[in-house]
Protein backbone atom coordinates (compact mmCIF):
# COMPACT_ATOMS: atom_id res chain seq x y z
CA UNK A 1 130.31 6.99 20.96
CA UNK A 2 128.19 9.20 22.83
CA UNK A 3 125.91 11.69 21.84
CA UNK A 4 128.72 14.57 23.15
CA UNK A 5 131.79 13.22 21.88
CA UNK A 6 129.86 13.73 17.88
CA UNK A 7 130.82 17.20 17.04
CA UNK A 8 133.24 17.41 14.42
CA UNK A 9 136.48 18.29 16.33
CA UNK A 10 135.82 14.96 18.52
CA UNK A 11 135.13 12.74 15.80
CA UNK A 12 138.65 14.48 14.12
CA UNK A 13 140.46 13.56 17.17
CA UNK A 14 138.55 9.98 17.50
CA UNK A 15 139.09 9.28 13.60
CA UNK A 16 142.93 10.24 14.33
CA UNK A 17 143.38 7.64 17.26
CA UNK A 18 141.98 5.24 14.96
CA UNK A 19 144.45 6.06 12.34
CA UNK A 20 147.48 5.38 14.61
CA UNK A 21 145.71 2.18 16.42
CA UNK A 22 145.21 1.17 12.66
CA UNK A 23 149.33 2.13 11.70
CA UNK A 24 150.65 0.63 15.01
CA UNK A 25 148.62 -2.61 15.26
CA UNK A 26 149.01 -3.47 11.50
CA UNK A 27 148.04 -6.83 10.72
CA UNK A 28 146.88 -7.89 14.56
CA UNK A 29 143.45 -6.06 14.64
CA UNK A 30 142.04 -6.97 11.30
CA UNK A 31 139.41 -8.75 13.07
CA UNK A 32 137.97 -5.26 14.25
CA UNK A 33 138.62 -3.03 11.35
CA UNK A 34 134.75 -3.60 10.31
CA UNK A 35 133.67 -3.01 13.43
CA UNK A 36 135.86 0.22 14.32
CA UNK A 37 134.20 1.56 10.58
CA UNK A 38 130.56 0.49 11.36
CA UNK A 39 130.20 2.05 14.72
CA UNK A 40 132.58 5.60 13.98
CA UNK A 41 131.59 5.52 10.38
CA UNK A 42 127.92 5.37 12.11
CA UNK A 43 128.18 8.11 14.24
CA UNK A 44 129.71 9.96 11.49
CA UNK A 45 127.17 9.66 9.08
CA UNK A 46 124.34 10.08 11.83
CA UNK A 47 125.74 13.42 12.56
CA UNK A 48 126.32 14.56 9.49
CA UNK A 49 122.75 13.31 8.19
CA UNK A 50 121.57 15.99 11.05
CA UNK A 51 124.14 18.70 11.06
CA UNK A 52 123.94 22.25 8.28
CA UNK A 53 127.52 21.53 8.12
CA UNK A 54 127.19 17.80 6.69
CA UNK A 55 130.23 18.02 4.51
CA UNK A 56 132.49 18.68 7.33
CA UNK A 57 131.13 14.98 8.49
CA UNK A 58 131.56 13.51 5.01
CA UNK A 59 135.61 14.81 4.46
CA UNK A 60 135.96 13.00 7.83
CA UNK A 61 134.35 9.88 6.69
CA UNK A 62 136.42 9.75 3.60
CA UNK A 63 139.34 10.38 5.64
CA UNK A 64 138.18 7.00 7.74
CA UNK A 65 137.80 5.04 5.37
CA UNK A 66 141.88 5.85 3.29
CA UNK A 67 142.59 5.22 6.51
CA UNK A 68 141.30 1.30 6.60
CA UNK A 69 142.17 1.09 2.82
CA UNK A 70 145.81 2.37 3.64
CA UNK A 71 145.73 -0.08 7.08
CA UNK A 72 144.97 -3.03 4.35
CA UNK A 73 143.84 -3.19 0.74
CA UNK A 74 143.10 -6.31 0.66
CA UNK A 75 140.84 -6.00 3.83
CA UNK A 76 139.44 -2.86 2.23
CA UNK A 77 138.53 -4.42 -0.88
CA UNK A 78 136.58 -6.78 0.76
CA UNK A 79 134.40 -5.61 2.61
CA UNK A 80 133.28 -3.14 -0.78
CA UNK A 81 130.26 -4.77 -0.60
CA UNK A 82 129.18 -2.33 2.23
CA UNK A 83 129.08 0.56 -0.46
CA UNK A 84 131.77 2.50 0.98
CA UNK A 85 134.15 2.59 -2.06
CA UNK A 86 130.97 4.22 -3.69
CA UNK A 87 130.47 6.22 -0.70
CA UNK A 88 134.22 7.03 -0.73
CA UNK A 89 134.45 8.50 -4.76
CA UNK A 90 131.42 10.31 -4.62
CA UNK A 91 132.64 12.26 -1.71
CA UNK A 92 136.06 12.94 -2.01
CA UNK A 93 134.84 16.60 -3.53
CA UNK A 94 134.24 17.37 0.18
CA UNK A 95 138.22 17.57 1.19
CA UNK A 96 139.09 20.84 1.75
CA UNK A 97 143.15 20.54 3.57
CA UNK A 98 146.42 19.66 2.24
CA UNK A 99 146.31 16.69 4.41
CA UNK A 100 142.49 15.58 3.79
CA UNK A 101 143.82 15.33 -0.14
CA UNK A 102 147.14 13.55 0.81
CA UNK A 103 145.67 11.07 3.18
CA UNK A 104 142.96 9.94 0.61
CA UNK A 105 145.28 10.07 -2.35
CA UNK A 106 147.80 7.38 -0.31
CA UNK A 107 144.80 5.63 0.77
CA UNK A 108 143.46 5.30 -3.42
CA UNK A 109 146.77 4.19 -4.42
CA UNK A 110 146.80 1.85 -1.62
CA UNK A 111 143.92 0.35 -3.82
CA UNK A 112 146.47 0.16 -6.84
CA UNK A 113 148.93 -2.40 -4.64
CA UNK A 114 146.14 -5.31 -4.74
CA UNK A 115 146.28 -5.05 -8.64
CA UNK A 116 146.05 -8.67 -9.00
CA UNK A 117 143.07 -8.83 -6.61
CA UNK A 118 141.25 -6.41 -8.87
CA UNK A 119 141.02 -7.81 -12.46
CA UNK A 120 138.67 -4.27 -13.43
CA UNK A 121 140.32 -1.59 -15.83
CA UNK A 122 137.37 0.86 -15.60
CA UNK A 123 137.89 0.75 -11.29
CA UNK A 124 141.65 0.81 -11.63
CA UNK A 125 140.90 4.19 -14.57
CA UNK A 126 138.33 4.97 -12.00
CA UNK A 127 140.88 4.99 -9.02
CA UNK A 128 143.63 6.72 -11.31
CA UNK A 129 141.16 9.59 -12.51
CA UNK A 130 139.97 10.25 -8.54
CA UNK A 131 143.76 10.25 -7.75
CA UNK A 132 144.71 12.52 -10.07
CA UNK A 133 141.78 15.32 -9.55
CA UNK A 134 142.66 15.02 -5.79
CA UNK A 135 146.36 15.75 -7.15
CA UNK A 136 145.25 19.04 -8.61
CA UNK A 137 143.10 20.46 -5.81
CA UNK A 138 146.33 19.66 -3.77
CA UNK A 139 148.44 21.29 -6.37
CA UNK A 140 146.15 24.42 -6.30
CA UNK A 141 146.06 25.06 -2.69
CA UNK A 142 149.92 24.13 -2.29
CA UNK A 143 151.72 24.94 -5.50
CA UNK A 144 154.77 24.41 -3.99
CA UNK A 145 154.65 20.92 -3.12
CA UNK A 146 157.03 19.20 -5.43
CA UNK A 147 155.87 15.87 -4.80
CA UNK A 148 152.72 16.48 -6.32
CA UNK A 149 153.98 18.74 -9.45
CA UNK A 150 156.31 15.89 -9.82
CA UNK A 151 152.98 13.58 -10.08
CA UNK A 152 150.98 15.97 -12.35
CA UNK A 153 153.81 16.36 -14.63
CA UNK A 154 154.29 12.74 -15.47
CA UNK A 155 150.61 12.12 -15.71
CA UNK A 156 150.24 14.87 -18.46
CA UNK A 157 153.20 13.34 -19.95
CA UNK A 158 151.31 9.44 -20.85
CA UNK A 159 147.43 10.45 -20.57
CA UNK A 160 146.70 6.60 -19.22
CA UNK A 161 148.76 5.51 -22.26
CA UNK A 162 149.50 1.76 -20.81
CA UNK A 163 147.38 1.32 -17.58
CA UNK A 164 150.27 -0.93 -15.98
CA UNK A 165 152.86 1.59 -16.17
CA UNK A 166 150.69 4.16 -14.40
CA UNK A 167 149.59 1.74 -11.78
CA UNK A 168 153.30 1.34 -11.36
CA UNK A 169 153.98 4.47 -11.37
CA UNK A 170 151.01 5.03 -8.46
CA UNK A 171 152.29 2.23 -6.54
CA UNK A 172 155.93 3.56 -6.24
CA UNK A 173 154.44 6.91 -5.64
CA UNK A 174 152.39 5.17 -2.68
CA UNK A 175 155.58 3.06 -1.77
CA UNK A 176 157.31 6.38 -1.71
CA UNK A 177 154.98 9.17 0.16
CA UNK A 178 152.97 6.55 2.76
CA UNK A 179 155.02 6.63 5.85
CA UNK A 180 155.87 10.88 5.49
CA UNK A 181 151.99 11.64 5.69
CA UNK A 182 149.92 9.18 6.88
CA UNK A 183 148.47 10.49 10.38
CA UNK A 184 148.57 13.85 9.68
CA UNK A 185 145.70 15.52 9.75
CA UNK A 186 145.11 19.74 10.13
CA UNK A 187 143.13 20.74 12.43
CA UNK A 188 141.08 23.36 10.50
């Protein structure tokens, strides 16, 4: 990616393309996925390591990488030893769209679907709690999104009272919500 093409609304419009090569190749480019996040994820975090406006750079990072987790969990999951769960959690404050939290929501209960590949309660709790503060930003700046309220309401309702259940509950929400807003990004 050249030097030109790395302000934000390229990258946007790159990280998109991605996105759909990622939705309408499932399954037959899983040899590149690393290499599609090492050299855009590199030029994302290159600019953003030199730009005032560095968590522009970082929402558009996290939306890269729900995008590979939603492409394929279980490709996702391992290649976690990059760091870019980490990365991924301790960024996700940086969202700022109606889209940005729906595309990384779908792309952390994505996560939840590999349940018997991850054996960890406190990174499945982990997972949950990120999903559900995402939920409420979402629910803040769109109160009428009914999808969500319907979300928040039953998570006030068992407060992580039997993990499995909620994961179940995640999963059929992911099952559910994937295919309506994957893709779709604002361009704000």
């Amino acid at each position: 990616i050249s030097e030109k093409n790395k302000n934000i609304g390229n990258l946007k419009n790159i990280v998109t393309v991605i996105g759909i090569i990622l939705e309408k190749f499932r399954g037959t480019i899983d040899n590149y996925v690393v290499e599609i996040l090492k050299l855009v994820g590199n030029s994302i975090m290159n600019k953003s390591n030199r730009s005032l406006s560095s968590n522009k750079y970082k929402a558009l990072m996290c939306n890269l990488i729900s995008f590979i987790s939603i492409y394929n969990p279980i490709l996702f999951s391992s290649i976690e030893s990059t760091g870019i769960f980490s990365f991924w959690l301790g960024n996700l404050d940086k969202l700022n769209s109606k889209k940005e939290y729906q595309n990384n929501i779908i792309g952390l209960c994505s996560l939840l679907t590999i349940g018997d590949k991850i054996s960890n309660d406190q990174f499945i709790k982990e997972v949950i709690h990120k999903i559900y503060a995402l939920a409420e930003k979402d629910f803040k700046a769109n109160p009428n999104d009914d999808k969500i309220k319907e979300l928040l309401d039953e998570e006030e309702e068992e407060e992580f009272d039997d993990l499995n259940d909620k994961v179940d509950q995640l999963e059929d929400f992911y099952h559910e919500t994937r295919d309506k807003i994957f893709l779709d990004i604002d361009d704000d």
